[in-house]
PDB file of N, CA and C in Angstrom:
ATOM      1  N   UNK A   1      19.193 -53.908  72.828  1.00  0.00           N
ATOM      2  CA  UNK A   1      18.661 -53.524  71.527  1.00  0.00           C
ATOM      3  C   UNK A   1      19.720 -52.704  70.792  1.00  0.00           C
ATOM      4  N   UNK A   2      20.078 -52.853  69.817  1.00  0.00           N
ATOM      5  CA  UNK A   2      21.557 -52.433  68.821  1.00  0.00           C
ATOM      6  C   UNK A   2      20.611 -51.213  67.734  1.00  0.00           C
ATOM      7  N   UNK A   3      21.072 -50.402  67.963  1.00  0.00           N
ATOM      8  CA  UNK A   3      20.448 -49.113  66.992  1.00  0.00           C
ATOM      9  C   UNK A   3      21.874 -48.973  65.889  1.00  0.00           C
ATOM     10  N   UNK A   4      21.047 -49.383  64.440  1.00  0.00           N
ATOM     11  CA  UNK A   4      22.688 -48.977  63.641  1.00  0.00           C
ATOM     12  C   UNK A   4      21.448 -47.761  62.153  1.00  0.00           C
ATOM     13  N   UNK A   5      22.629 -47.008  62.062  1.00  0.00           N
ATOM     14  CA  UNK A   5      22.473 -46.309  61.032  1.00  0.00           C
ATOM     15  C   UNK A   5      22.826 -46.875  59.672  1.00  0.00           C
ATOM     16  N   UNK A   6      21.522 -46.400  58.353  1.00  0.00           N
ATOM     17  CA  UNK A   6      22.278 -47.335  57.579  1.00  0.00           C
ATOM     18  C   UNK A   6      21.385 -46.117  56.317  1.00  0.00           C
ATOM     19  N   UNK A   7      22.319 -46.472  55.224  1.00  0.00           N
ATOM     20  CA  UNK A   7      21.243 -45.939  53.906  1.00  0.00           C
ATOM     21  C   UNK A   7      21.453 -47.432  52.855  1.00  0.00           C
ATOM     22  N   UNK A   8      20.792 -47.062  51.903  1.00  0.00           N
ATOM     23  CA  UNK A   8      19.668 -47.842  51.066  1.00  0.00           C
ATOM     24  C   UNK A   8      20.269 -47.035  49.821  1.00  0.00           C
ATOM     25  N   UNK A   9      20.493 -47.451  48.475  1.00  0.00           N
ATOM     26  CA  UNK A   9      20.382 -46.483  47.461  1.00  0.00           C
ATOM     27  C   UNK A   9      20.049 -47.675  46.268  1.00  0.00           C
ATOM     28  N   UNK A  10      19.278 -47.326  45.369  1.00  0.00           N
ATOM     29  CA  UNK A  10      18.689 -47.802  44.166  1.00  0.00           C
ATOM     30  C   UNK A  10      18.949 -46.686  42.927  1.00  0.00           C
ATOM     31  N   UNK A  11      19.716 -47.224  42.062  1.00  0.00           N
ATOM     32  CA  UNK A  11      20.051 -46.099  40.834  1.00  0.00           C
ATOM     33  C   UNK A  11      19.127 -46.497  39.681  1.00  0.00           C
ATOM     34  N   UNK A  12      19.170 -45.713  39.102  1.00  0.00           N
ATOM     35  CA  UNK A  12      18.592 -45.389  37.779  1.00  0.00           C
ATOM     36  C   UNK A  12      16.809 -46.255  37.760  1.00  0.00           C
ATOM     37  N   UNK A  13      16.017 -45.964  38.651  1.00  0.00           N
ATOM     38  CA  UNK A  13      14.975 -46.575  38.992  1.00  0.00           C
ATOM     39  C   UNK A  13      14.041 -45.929  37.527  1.00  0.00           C
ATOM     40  N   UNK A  14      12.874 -47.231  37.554  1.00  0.00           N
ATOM     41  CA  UNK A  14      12.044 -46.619  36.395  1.00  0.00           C
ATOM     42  C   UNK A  14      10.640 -46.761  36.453  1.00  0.00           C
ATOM     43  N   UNK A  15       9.876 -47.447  35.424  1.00  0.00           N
ATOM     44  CA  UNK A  15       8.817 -47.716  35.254  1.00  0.00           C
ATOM     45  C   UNK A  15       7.829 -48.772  36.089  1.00  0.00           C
ATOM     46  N   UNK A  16       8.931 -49.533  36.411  1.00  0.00           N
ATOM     47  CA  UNK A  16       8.235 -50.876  37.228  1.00  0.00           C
ATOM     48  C   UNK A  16       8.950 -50.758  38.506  1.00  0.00           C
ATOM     49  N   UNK A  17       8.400 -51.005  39.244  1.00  0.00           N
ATOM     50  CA  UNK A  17       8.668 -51.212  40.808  1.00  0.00           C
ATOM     51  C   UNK A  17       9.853 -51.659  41.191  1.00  0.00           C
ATOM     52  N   UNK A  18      10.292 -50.753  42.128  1.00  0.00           N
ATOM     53  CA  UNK A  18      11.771 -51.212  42.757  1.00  0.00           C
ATOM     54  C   UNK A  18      11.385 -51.559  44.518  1.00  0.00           C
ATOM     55  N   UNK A  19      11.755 -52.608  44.593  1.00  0.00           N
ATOM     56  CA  UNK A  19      11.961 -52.407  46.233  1.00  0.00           C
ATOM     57  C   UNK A  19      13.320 -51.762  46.876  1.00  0.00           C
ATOM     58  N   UNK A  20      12.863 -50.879  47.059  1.00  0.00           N
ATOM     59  CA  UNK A  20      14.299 -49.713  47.636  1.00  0.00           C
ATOM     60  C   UNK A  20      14.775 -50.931  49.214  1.00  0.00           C
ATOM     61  N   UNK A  21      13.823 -51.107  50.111  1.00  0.00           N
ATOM     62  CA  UNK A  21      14.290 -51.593  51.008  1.00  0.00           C
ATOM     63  C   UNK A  21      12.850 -52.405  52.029  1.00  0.00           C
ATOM     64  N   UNK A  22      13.710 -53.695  52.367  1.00  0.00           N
ATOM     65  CA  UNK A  22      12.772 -54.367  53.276  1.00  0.00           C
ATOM     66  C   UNK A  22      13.178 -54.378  54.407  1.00  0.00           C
ATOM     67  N   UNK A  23      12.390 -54.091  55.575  1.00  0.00           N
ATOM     68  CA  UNK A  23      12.842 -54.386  57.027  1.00  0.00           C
ATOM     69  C   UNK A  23      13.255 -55.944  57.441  1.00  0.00           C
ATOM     70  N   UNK A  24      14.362 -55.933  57.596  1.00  0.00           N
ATOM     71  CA  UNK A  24      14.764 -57.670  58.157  1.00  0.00           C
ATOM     72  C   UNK A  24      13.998 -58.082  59.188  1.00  0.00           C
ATOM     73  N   UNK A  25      13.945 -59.160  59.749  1.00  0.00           N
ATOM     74  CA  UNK A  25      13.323 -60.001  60.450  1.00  0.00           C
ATOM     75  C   UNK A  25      13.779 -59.479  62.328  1.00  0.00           C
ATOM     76  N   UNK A  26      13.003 -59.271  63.173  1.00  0.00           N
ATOM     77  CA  UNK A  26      13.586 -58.904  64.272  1.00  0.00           C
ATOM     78  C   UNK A  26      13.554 -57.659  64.635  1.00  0.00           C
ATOM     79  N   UNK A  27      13.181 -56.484  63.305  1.00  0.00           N
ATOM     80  CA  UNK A  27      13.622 -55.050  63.700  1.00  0.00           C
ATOM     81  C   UNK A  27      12.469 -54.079  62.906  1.00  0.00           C
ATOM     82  N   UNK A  28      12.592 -53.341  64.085  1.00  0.00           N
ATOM     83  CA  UNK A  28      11.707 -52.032  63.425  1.00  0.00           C
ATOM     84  C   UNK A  28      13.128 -50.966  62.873  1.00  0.00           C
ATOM     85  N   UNK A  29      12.317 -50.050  62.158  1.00  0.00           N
ATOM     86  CA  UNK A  29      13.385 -49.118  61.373  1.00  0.00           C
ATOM     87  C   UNK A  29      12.537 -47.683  61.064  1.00  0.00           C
ATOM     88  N   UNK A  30      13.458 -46.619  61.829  1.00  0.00           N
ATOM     89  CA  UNK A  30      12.550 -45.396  61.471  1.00  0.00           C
ATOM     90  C   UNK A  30      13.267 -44.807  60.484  1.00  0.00           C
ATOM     91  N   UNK A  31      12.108 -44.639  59.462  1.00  0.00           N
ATOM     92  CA  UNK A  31      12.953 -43.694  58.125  1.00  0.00           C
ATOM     93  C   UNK A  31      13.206 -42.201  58.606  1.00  0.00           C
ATOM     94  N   UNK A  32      14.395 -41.998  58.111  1.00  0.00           N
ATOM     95  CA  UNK A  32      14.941 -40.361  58.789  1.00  0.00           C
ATOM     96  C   UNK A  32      14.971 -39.881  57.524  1.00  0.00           C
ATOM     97  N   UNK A  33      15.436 -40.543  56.318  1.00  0.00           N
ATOM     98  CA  UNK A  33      15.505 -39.409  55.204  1.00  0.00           C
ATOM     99  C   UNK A  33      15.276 -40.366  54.045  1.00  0.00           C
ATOM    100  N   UNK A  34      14.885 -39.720  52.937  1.00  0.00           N
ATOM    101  CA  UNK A  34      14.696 -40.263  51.745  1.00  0.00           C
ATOM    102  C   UNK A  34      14.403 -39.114  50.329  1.00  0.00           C
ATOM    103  N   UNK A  35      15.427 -39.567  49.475  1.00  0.00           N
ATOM    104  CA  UNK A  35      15.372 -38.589  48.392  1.00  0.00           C
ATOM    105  C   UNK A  35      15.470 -39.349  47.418  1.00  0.00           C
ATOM    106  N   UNK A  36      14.732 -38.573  46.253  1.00  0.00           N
ATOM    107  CA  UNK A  36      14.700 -38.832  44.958  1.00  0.00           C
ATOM    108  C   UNK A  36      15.150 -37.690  44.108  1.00  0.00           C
ATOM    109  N   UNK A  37      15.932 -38.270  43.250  1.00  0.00           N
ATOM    110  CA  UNK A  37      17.043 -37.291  42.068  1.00  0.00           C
ATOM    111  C   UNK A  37      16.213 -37.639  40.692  1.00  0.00           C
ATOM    112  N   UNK A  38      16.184 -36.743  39.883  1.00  0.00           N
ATOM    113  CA  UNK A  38      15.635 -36.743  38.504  1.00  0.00           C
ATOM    114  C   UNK A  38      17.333 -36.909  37.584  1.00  0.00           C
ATOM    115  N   UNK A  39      17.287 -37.966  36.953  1.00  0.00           N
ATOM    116  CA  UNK A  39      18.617 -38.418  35.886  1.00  0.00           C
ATOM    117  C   UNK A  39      18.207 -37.883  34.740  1.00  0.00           C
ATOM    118  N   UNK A  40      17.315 -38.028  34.526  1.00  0.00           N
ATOM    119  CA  UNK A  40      16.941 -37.823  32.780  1.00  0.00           C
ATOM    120  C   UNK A  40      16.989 -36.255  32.666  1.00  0.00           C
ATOM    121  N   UNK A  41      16.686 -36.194  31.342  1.00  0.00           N
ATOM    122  CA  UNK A  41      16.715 -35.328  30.434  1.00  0.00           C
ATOM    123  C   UNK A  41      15.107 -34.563  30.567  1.00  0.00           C
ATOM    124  N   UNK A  42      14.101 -34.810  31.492  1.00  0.00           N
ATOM    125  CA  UNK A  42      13.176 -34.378  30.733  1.00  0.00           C
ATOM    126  C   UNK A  42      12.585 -34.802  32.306  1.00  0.00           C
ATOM    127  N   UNK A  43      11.311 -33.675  32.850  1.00  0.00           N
ATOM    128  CA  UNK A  43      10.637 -34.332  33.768  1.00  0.00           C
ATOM    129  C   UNK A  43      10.388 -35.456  33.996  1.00  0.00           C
ATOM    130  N   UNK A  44      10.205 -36.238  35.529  1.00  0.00           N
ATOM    131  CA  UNK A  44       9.520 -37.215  35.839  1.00  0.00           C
ATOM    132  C   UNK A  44       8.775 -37.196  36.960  1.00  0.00           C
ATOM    133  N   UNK A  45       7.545 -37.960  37.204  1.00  0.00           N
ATOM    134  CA  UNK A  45       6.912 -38.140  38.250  1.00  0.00           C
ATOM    135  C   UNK A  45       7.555 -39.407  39.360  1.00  0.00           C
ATOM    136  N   UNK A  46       7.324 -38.810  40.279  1.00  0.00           N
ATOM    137  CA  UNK A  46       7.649 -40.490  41.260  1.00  0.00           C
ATOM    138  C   UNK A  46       6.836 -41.095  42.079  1.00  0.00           C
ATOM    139  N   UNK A  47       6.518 -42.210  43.008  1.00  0.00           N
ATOM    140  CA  UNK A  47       5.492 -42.388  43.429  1.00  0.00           C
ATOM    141  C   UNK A  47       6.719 -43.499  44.518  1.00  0.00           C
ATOM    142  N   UNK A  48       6.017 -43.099  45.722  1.00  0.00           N
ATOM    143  CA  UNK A  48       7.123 -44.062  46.671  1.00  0.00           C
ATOM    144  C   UNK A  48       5.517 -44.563  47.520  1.00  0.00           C
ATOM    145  N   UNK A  49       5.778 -46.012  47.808  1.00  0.00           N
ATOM    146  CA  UNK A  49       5.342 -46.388  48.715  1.00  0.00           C
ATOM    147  C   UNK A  49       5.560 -46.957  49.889  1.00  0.00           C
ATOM    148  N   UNK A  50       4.643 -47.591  51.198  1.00  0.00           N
ATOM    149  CA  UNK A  50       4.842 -47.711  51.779  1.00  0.00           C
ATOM    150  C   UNK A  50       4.242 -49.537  52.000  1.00  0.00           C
ATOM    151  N   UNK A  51       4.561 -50.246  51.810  1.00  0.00           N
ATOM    152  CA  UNK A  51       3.654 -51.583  51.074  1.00  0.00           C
ATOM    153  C   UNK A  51       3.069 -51.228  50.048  1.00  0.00           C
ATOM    154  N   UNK A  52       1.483 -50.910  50.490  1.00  0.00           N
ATOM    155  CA  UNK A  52       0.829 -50.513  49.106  1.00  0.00           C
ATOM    156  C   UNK A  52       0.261 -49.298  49.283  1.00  0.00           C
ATOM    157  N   UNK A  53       0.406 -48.472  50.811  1.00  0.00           N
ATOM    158  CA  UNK A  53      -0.073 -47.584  50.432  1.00  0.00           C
ATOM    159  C   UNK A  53       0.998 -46.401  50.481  1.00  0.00           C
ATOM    160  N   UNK A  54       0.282 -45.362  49.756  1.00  0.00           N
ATOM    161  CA  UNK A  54       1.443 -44.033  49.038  1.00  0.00           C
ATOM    162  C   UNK A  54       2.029 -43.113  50.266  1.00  0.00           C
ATOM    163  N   UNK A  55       2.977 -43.125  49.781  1.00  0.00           N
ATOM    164  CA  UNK A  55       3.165 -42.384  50.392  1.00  0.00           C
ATOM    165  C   UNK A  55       3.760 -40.520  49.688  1.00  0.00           C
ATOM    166  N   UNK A  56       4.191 -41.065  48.279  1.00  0.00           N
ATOM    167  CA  UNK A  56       3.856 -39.440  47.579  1.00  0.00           C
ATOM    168  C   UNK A  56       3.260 -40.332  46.236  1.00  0.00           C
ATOM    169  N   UNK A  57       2.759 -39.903  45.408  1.00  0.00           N
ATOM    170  CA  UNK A  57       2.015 -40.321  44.422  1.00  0.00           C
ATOM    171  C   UNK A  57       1.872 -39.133  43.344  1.00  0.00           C
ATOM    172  N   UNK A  58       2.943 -39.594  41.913  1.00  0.00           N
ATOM    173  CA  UNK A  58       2.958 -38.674  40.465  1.00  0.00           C
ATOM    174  C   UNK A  58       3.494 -37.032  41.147  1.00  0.00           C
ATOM    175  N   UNK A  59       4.282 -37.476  41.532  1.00  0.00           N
ATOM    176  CA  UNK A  59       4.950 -35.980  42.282  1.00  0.00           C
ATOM    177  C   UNK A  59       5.810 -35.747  41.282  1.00  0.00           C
ATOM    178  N   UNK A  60       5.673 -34.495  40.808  1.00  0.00           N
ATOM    179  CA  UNK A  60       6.935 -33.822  39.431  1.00  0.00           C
ATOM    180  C   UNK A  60       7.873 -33.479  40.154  1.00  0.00           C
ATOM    181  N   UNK A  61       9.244 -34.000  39.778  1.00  0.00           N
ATOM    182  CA  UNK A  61      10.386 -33.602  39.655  1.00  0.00           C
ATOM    183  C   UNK A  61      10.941 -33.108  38.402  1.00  0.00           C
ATOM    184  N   UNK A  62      11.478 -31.976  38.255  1.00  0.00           N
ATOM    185  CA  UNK A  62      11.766 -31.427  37.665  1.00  0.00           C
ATOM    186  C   UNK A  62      13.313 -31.988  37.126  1.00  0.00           C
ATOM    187  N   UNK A  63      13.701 -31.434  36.036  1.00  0.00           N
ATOM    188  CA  UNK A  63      15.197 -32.186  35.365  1.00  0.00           C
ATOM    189  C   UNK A  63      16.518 -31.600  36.099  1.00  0.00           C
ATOM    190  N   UNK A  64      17.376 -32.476  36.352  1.00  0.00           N
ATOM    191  CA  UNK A  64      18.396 -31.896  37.206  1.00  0.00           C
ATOM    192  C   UNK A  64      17.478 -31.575  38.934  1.00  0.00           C
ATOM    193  N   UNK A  65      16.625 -31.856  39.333  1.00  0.00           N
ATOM    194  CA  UNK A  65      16.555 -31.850  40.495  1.00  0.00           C
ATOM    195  C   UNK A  65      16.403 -32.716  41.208  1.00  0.00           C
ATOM    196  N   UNK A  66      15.744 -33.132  42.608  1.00  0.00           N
ATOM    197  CA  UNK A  66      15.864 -33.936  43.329  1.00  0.00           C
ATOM    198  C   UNK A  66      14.527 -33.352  44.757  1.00  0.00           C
ATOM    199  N   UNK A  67      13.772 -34.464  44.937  1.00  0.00           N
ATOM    200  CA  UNK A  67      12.931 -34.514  45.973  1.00  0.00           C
ATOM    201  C   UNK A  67      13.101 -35.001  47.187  1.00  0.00           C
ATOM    202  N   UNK A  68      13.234 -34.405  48.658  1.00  0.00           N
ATOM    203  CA  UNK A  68      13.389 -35.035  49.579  1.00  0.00           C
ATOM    204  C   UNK A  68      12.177 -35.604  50.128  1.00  0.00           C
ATOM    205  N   UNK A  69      11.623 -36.357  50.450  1.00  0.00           N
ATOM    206  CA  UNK A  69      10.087 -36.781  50.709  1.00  0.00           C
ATOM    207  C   UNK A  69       9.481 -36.561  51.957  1.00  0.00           C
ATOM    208  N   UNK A  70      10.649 -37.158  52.599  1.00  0.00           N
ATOM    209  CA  UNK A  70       9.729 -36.732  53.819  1.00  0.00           C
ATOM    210  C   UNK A  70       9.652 -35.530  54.738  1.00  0.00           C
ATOM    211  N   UNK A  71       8.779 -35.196  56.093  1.00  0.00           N
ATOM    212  CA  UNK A  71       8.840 -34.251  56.652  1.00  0.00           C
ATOM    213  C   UNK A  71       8.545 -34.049  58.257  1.00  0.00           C
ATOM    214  N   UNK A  72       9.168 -35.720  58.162  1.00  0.00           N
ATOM    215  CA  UNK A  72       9.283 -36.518  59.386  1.00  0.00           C
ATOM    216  C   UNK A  72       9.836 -37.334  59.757  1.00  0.00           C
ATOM    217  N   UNK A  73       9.534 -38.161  60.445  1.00  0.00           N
ATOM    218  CA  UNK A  73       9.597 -39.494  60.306  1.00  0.00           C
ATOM    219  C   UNK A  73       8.917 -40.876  60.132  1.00  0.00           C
ATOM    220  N   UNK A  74       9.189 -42.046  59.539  1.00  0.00           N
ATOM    221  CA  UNK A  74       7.826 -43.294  59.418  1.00  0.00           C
ATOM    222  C   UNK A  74       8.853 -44.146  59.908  1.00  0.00           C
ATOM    223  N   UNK A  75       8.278 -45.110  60.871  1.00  0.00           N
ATOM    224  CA  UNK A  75       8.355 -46.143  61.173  1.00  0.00           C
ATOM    225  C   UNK A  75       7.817 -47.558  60.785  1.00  0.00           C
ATOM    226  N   UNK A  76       9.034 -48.211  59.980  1.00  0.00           N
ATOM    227  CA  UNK A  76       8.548 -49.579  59.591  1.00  0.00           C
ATOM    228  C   UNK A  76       8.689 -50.576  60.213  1.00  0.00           C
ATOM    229  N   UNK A  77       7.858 -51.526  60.374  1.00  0.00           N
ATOM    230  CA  UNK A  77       7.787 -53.091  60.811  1.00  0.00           C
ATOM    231  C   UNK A  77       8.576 -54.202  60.009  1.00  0.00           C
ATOM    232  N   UNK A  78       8.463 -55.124  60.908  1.00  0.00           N
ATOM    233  CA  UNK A  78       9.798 -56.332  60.551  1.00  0.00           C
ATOM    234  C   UNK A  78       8.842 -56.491  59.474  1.00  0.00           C
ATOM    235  N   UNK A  79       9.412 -57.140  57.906  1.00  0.00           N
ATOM    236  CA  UNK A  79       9.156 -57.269  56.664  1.00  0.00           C
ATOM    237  C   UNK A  79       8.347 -56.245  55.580  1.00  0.00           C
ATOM    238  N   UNK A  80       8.004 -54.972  56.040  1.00  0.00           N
ATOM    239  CA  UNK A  80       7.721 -54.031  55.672  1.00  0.00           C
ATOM    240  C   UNK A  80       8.473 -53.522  54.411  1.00  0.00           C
ATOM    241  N   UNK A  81       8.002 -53.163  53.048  1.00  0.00           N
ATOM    242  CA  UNK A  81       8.900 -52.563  51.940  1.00  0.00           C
ATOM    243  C   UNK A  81       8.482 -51.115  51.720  1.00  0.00           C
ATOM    244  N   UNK A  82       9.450 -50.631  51.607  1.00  0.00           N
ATOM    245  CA  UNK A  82       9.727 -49.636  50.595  1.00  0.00           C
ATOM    246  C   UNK A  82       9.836 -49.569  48.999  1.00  0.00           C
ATOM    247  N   UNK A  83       8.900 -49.192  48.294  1.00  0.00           N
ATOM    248  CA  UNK A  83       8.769 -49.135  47.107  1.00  0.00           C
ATOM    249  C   UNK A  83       8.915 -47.744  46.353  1.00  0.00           C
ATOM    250  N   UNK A  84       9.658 -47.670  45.141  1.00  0.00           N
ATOM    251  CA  UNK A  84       9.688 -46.397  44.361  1.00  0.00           C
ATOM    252  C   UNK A  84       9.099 -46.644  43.341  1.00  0.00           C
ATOM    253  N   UNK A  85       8.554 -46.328  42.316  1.00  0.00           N
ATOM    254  CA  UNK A  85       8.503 -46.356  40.863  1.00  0.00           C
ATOM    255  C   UNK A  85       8.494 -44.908  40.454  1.00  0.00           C
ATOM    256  N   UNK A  86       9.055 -44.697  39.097  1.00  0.00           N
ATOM    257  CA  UNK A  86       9.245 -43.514  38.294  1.00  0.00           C
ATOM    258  C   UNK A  86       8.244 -43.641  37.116  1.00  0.00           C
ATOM    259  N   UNK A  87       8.023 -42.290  36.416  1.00  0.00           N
ATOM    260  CA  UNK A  87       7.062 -42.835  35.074  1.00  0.00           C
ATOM    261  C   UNK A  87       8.380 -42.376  33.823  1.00  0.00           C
ATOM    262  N   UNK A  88       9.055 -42.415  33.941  1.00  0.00           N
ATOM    263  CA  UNK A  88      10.144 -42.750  32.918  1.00  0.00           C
ATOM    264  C   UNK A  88      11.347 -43.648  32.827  1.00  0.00           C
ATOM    265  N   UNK A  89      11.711 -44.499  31.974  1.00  0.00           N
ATOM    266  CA  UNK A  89      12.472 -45.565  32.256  1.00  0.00           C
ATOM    267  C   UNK A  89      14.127 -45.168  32.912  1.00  0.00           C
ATOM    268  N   UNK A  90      14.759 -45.906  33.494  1.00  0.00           N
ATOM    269  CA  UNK A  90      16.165 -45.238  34.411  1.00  0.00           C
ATOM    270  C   UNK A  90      16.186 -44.053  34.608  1.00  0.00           C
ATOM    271  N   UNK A  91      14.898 -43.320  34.877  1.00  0.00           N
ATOM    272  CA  UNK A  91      15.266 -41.851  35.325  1.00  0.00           C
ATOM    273  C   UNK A  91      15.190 -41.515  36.975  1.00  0.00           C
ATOM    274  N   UNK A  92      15.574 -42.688  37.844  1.00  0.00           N
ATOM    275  CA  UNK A  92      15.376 -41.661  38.986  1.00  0.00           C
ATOM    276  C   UNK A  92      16.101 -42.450  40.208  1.00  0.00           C
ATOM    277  N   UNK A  93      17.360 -42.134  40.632  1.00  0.00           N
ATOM    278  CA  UNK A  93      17.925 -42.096  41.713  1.00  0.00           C
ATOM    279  C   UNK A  93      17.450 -42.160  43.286  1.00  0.00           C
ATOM    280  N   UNK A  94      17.570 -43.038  44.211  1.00  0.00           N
ATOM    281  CA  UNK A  94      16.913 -43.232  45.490  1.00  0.00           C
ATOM    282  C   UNK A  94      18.037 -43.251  46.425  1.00  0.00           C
ATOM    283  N   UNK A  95      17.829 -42.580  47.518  1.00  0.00           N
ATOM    284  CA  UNK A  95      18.960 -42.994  48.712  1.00  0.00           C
ATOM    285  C   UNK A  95      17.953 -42.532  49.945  1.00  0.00           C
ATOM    286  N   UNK A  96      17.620 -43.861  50.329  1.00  0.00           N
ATOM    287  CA  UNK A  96      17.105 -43.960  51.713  1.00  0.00           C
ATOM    288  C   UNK A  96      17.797 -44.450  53.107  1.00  0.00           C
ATOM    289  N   UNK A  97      17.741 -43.415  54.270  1.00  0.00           N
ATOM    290  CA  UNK A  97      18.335 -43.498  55.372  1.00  0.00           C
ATOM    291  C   UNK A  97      17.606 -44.072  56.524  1.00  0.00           C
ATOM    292  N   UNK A  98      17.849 -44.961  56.791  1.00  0.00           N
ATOM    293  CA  UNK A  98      17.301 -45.850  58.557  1.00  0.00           C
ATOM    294  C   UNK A  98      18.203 -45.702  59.266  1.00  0.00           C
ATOM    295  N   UNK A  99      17.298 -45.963  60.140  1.00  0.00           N
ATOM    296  CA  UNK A  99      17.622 -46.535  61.644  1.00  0.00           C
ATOM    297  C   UNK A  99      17.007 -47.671  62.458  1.00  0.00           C
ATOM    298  N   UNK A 100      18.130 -48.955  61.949  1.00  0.00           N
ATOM    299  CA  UNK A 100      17.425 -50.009  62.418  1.00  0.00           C
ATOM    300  C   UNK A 100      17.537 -50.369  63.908  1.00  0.00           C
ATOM    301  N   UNK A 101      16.520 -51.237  64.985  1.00  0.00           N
ATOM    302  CA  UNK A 101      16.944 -51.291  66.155  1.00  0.00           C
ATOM    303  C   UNK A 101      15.986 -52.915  66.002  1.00  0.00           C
ATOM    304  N   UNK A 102      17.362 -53.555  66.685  1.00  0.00           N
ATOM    305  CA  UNK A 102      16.929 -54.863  66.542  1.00  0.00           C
ATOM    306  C   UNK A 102      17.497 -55.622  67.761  1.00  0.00           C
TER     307      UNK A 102
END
């Protein structure tokens, strides 16, 4: 079983759904880190999921800052997504860290 470290990053995320990241075929993947950066000029909320269900939901980030989400770890399944959406258009930066073992 091959354990590789890897990150994920999605820029200027917005209004409509991004898939930050899907688990490939063959492998589970434990999320170790995941942050969200505020770009804009002006608050935004973020909402990350986990398929469909939330995993933070209309969380304020403040301007010039940045949210780390988790305060653990989650483990995803082979074809499993990661989803972000922001409520302002290109305002919000993603860099998610795995560990895939396949």
């Amino acid at each position: 079983m091959a354990n590789t470290f890897k990150n994920y990053v999605s820029a200027s995320v917005g209004t409509s759904a991004v898939t930050v990241y899907t688990v490939p075929s063959s492998t589970t993947s434990v999320v170790i880190g995941l942050n969200v950066a505020n770009r804009s000029a002006s608050q935004i909320t973020a909402d990350v999921q986990l398929g469909s269900t939330y995993i933070i939901k209309a969380v304020p980030i403040p301007v010039a800052s940045s949210l780390s989400v988790l305060d653990g770890k989650i483990i995803m399944e082979t074809t499993e997504t990661l989803v972000v959406t922001s409520s302002a258009a290109s305002s919000a930066d993603v860099i998610l860290s795995v560990l895939e073992q396949s």
